[in-house]
C-alpha atoms as a PDB file:
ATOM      1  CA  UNK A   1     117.068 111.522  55.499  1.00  0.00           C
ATOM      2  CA  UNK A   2     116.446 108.281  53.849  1.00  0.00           C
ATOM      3  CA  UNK A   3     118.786 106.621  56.442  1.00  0.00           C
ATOM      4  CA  UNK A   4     116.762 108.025  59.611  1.00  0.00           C
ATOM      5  CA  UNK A   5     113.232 106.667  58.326  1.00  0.00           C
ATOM      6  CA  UNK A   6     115.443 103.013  57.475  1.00  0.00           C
ATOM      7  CA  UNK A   7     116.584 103.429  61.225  1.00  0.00           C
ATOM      8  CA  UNK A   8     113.023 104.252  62.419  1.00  0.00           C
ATOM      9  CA  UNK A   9     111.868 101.585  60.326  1.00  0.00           C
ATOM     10  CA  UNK A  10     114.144  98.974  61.727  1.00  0.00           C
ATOM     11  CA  UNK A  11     113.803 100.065  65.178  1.00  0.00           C
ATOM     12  CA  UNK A  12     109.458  99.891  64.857  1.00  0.00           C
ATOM     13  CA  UNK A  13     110.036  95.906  62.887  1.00  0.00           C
ATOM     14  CA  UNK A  14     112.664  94.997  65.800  1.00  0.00           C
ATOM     15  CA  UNK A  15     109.650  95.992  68.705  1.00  0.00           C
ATOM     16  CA  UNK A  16     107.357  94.197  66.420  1.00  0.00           C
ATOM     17  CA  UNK A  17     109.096  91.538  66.633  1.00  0.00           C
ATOM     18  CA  UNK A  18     110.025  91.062  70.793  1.00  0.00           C
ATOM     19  CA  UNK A  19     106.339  91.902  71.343  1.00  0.00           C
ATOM     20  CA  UNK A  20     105.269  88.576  68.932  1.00  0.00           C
ATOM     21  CA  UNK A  21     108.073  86.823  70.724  1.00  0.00           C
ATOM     22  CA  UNK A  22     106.687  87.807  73.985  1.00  0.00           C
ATOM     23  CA  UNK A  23     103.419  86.496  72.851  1.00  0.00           C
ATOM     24  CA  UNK A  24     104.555  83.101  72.077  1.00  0.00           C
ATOM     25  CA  UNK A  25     106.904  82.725  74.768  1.00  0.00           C
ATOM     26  CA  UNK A  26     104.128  82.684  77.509  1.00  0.00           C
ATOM     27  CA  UNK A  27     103.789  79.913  79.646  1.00  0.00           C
ATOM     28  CA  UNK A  28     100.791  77.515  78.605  1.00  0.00           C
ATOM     29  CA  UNK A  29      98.437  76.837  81.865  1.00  0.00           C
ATOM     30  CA  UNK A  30      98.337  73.185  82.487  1.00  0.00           C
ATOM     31  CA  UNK A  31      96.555  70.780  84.902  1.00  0.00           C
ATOM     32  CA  UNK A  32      99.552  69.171  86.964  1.00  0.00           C
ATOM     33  CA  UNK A  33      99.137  65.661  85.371  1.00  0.00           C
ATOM     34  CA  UNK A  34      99.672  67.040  81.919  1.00  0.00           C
ATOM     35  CA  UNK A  35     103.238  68.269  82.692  1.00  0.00           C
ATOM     36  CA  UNK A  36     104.585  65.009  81.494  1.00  0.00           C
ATOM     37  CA  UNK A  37     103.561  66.487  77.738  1.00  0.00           C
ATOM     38  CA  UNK A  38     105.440  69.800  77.889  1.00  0.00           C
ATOM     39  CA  UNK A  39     109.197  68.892  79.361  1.00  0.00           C
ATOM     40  CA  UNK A  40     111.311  71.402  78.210  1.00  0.00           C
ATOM     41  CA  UNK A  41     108.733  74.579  77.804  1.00  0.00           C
ATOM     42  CA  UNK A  42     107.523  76.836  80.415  1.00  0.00           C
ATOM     43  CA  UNK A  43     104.307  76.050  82.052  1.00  0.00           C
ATOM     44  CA  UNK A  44     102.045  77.304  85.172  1.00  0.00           C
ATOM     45  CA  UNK A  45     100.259  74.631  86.948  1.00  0.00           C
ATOM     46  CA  UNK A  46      98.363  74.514  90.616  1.00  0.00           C
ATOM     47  CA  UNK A  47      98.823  71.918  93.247  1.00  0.00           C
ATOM     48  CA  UNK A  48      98.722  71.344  96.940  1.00  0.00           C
ATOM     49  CA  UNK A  49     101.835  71.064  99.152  1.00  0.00           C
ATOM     50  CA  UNK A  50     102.758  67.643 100.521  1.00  0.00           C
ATOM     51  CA  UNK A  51     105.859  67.942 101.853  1.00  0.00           C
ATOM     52  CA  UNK A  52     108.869  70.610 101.615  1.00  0.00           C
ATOM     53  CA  UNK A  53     112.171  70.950 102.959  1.00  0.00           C
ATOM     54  CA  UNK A  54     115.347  73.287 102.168  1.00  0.00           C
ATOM     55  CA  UNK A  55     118.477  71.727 100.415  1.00  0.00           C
ATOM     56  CA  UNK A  56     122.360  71.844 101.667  1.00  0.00           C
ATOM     57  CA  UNK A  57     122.436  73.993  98.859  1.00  0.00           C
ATOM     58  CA  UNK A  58     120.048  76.533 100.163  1.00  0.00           C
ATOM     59  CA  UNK A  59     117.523  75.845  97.282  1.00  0.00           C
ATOM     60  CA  UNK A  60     113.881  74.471  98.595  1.00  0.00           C
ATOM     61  CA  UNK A  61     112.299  71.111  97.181  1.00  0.00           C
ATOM     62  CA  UNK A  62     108.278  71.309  97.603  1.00  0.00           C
ATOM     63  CA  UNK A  63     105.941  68.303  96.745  1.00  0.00           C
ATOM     64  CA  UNK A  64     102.669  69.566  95.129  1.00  0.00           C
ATOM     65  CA  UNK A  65      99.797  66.820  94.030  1.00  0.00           C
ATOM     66  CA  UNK A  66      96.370  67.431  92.419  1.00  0.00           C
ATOM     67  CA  UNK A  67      93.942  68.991  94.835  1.00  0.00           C
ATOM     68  CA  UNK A  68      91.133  67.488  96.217  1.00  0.00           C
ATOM     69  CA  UNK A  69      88.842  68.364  93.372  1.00  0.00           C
ATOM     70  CA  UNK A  70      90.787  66.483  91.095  1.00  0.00           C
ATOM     71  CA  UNK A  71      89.979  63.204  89.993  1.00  0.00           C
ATOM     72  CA  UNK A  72      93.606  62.569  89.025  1.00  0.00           C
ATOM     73  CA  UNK A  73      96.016  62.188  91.772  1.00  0.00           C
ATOM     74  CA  UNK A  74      99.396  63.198  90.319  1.00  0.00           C
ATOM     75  CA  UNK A  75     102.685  64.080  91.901  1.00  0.00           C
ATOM     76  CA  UNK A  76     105.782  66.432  91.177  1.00  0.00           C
ATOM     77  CA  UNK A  77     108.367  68.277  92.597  1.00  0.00           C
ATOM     78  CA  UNK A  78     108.810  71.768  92.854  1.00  0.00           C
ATOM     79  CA  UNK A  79     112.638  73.041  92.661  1.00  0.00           C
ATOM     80  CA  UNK A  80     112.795  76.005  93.684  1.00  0.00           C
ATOM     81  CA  UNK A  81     116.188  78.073  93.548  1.00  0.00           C
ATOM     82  CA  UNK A  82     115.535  80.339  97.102  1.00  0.00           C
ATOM     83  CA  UNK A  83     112.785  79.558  99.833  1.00  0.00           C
ATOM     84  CA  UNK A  84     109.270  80.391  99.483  1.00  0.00           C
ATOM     85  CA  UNK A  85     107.005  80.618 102.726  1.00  0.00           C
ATOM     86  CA  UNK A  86     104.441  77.249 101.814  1.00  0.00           C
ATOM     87  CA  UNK A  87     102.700  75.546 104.785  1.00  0.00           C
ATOM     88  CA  UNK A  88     101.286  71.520 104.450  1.00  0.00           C
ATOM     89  CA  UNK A  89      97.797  72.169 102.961  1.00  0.00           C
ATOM     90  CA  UNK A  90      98.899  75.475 101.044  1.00  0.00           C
ATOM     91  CA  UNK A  91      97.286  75.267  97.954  1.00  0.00           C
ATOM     92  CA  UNK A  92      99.813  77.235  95.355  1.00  0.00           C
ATOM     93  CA  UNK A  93     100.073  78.281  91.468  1.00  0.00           C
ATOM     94  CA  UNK A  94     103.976  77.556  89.711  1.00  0.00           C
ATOM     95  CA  UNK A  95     105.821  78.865  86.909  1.00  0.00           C
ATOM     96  CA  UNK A  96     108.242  77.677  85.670  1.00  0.00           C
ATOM     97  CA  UNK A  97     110.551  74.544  83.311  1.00  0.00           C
ATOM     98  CA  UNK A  98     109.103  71.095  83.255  1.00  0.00           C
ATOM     99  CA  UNK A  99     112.331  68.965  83.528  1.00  0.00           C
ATOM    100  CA  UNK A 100     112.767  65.401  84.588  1.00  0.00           C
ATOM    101  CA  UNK A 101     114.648  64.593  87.309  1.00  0.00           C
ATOM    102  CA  UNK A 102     116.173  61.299  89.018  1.00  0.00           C
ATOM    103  CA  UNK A 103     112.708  59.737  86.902  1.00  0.00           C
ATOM    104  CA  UNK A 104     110.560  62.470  88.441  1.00  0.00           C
ATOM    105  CA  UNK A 105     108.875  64.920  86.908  1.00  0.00           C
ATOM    106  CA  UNK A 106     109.923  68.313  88.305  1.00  0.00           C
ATOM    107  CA  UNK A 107     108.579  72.036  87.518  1.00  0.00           C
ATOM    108  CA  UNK A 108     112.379  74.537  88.078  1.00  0.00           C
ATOM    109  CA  UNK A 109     111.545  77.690  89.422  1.00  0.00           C
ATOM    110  CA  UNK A 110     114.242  80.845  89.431  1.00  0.00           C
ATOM    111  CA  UNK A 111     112.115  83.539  90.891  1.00  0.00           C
ATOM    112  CA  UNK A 112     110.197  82.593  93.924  1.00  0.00           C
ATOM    113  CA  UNK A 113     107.625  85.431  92.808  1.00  0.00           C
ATOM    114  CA  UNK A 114     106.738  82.450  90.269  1.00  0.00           C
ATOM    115  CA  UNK A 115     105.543  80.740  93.538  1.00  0.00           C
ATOM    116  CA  UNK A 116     101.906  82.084  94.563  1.00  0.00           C
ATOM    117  CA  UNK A 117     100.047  81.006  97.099  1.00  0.00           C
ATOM    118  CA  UNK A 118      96.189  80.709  96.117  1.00  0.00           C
ATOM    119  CA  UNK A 119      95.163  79.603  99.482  1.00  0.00           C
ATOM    120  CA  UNK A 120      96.307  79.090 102.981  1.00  0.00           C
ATOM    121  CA  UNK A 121      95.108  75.574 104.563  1.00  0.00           C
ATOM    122  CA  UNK A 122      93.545  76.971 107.657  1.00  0.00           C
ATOM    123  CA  UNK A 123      90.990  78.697 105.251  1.00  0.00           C
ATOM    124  CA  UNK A 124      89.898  75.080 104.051  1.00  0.00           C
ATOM    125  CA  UNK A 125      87.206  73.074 106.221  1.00  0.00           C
ATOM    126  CA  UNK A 126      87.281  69.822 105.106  1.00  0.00           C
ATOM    127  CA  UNK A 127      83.908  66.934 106.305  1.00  0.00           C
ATOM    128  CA  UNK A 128      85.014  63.950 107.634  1.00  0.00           C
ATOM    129  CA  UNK A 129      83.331  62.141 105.335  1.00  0.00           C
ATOM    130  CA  UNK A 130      85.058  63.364 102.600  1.00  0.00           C
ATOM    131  CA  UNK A 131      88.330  62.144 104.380  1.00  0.00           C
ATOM    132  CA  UNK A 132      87.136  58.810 104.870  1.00  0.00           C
ATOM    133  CA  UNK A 133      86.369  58.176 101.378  1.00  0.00           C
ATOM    134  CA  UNK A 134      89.272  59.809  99.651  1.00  0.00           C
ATOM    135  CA  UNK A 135      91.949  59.660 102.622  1.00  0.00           C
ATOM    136  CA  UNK A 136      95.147  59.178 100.084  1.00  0.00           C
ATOM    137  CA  UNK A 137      94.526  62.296  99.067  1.00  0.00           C
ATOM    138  CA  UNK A 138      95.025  64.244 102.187  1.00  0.00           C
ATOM    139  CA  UNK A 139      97.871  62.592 103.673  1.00  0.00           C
ATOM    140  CA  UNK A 140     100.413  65.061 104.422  1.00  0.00           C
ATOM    141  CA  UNK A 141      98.919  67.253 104.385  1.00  0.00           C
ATOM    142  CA  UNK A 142      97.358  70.318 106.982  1.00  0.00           C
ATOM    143  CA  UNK A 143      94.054  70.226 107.175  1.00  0.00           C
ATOM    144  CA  UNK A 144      90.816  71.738 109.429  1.00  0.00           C
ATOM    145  CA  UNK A 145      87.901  69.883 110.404  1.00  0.00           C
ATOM    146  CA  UNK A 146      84.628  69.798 112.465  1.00  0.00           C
ATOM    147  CA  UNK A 147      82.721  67.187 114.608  1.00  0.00           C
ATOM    148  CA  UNK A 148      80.817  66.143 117.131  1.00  0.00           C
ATOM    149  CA  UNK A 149      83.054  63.945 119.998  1.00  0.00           C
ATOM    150  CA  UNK A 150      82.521  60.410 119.955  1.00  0.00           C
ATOM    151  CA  UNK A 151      84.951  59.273 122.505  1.00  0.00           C
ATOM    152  CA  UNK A 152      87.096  61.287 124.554  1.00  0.00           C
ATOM    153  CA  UNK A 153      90.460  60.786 126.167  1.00  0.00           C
ATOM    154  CA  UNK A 154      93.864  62.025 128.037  1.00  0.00           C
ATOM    155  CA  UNK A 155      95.249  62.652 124.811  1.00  0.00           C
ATOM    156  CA  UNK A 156      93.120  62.237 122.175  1.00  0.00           C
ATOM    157  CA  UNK A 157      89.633  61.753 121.027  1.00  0.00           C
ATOM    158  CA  UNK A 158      87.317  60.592 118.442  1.00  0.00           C
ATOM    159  CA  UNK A 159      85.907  62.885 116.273  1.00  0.00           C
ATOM    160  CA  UNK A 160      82.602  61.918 114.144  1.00  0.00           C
ATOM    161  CA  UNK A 161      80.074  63.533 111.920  1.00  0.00           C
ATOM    162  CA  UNK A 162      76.525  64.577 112.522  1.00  0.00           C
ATOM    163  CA  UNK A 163      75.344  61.091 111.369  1.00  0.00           C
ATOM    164  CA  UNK A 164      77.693  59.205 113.080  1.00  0.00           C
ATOM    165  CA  UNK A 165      78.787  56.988 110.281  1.00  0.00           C
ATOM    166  CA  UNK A 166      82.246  58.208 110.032  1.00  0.00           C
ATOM    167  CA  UNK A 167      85.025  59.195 112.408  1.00  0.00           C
ATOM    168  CA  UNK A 168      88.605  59.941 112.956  1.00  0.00           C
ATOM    169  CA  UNK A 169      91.479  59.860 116.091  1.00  0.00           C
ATOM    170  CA  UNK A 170      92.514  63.361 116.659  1.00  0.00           C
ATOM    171  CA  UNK A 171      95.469  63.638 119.115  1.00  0.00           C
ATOM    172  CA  UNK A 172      95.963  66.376 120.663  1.00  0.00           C
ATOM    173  CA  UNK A 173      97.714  67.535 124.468  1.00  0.00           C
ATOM    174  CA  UNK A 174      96.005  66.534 127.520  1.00  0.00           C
ATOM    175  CA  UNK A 175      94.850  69.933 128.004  1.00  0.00           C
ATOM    176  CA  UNK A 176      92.861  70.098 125.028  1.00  0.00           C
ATOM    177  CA  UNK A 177      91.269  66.936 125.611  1.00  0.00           C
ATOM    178  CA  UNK A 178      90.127  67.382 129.411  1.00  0.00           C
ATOM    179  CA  UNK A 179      88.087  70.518 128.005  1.00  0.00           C
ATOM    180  CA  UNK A 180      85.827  68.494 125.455  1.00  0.00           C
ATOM    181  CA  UNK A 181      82.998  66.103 126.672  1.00  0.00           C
ATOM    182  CA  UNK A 182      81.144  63.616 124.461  1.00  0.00           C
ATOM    183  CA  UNK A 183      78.796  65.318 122.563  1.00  0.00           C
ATOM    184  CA  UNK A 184      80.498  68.520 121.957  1.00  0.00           C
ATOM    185  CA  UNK A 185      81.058  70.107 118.769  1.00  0.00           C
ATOM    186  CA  UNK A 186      84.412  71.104 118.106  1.00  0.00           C
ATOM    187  CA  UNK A 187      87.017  71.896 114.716  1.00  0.00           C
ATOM    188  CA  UNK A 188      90.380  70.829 115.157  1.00  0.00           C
ATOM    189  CA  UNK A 189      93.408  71.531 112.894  1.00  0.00           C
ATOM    190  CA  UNK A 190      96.597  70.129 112.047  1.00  0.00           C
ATOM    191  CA  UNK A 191      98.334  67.305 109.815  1.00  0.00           C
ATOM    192  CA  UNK A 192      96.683  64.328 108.120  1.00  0.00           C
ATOM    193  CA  UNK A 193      98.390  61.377 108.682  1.00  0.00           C
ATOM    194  CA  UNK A 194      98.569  57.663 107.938  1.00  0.00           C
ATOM    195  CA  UNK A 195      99.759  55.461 111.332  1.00  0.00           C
ATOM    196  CA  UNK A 196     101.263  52.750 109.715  1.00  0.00           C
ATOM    197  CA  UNK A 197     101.994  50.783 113.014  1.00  0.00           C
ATOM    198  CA  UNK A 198      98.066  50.842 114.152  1.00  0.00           C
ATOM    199  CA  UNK A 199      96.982  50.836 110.423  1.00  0.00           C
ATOM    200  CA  UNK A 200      94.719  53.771 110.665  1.00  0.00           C
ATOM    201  CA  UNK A 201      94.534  57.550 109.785  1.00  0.00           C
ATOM    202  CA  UNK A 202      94.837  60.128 112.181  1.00  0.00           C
ATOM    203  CA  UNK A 203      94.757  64.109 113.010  1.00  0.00           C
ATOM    204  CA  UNK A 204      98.118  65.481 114.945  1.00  0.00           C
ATOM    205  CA  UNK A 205      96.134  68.610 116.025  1.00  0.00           C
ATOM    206  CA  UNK A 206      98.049  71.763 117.090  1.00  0.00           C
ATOM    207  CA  UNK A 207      95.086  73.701 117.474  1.00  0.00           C
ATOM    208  CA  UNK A 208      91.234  72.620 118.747  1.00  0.00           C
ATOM    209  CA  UNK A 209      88.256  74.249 120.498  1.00  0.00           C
ATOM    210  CA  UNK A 210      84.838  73.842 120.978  1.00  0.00           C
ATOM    211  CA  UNK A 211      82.187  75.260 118.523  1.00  0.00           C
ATOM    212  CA  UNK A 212      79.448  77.109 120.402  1.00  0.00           C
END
């Protein structure tokens, strides 16, 4: 009799003990610039997708930086063990091992239900202006806009803001373009990105249309 309460005993202390385990062993929610501090431990951070591609291997690589909001503009790598559908612009939430990496800070991921994606790009409107003032930290990345057009051509156009101060190339097919008059308000979406030859930023727009 004395044995079974021991075993009882034992068996209610071991529980005990996994559920303060469990307790301790959650992953401590960090902003992605503090991952540096926790290498080693398990950690859940957000960040917007820059860039991803899938390995020889199979395994995906995805490039996550501080979102617009942020003040900080920091950079890691996501290793992820099997692919995840992410977009350019996808704004997602990791868990997983800081590790470092080649001299890069990377966050491993085993489950790719650690990967969630908080928000799809095309659900983000961004203001020109805000693109002309911070443009570094949108390159890369998929983004939607609105405008009024300032100039219009075979296959692209200028898109500006109410007050006329900024503006931005948008390229899109001929199509698109011979639609659109100067004057019109329109959105366009697609990817943010620098044009190193000309020296200027630019819209590759897969998708545009007038705003009635």
């Amino acid at each position: 009799m004395q044995m079974k309460h021991s075993v009882l005993i034992l068996s209610i202390l071991g529980i005990f003990i996994l559920y303060l385990l469990s307790l301790f062993s959650q992953p401590v929610v960090v902003r992605l610039y503090e991952i540096p501090k926790y290498e080693g431990k398990k950690i859940v951070a957000e960040g917007v997708v820059t860039n991803y591609y899938t390995t020889n291997y199979g395994s995906q690589i995805i490039e996550i930086k501080t979102s617009r909001a942020s003040k900080d503009n920091f950079t890691a790598t996501v290793f992820a063990e099997k692919i995840t559908s992410v977009e350019y612009g996808d704004r997602i939430r990791v868990t997983g091992i800081v590790q470092k990496y080649e001299g890069k800070w990377e966050i491993f991921v085993s489950d790719t239900r650690s990967i969630d994606i908080i928000q799809k790009w095309q659900n983000n409107v961004f203001p020109i202006w805000q693109l002309a003032e911070n443009p570094d930290r949108y390159v890369g990345m998929n983004i939607n806009i609105t405008g009024i057009v300032d100039r219009n051509y075979e296959t692209y156009f200028y898109l500006s803001d109410s007050d006329g101060k900024y503006s931005l190339i948008v390229f899109s097919s001929s199509v698109h373009c011979q639609n659109f008059s100067t004057g019109d308000k329109v959105y366009a979406a697609g990817r943010f990105t620098y044009d190193s030859k000309n020296l200027r930023y630019m819209l590759k727009a897969n998708e545009t249309g007038r705003i009635s």
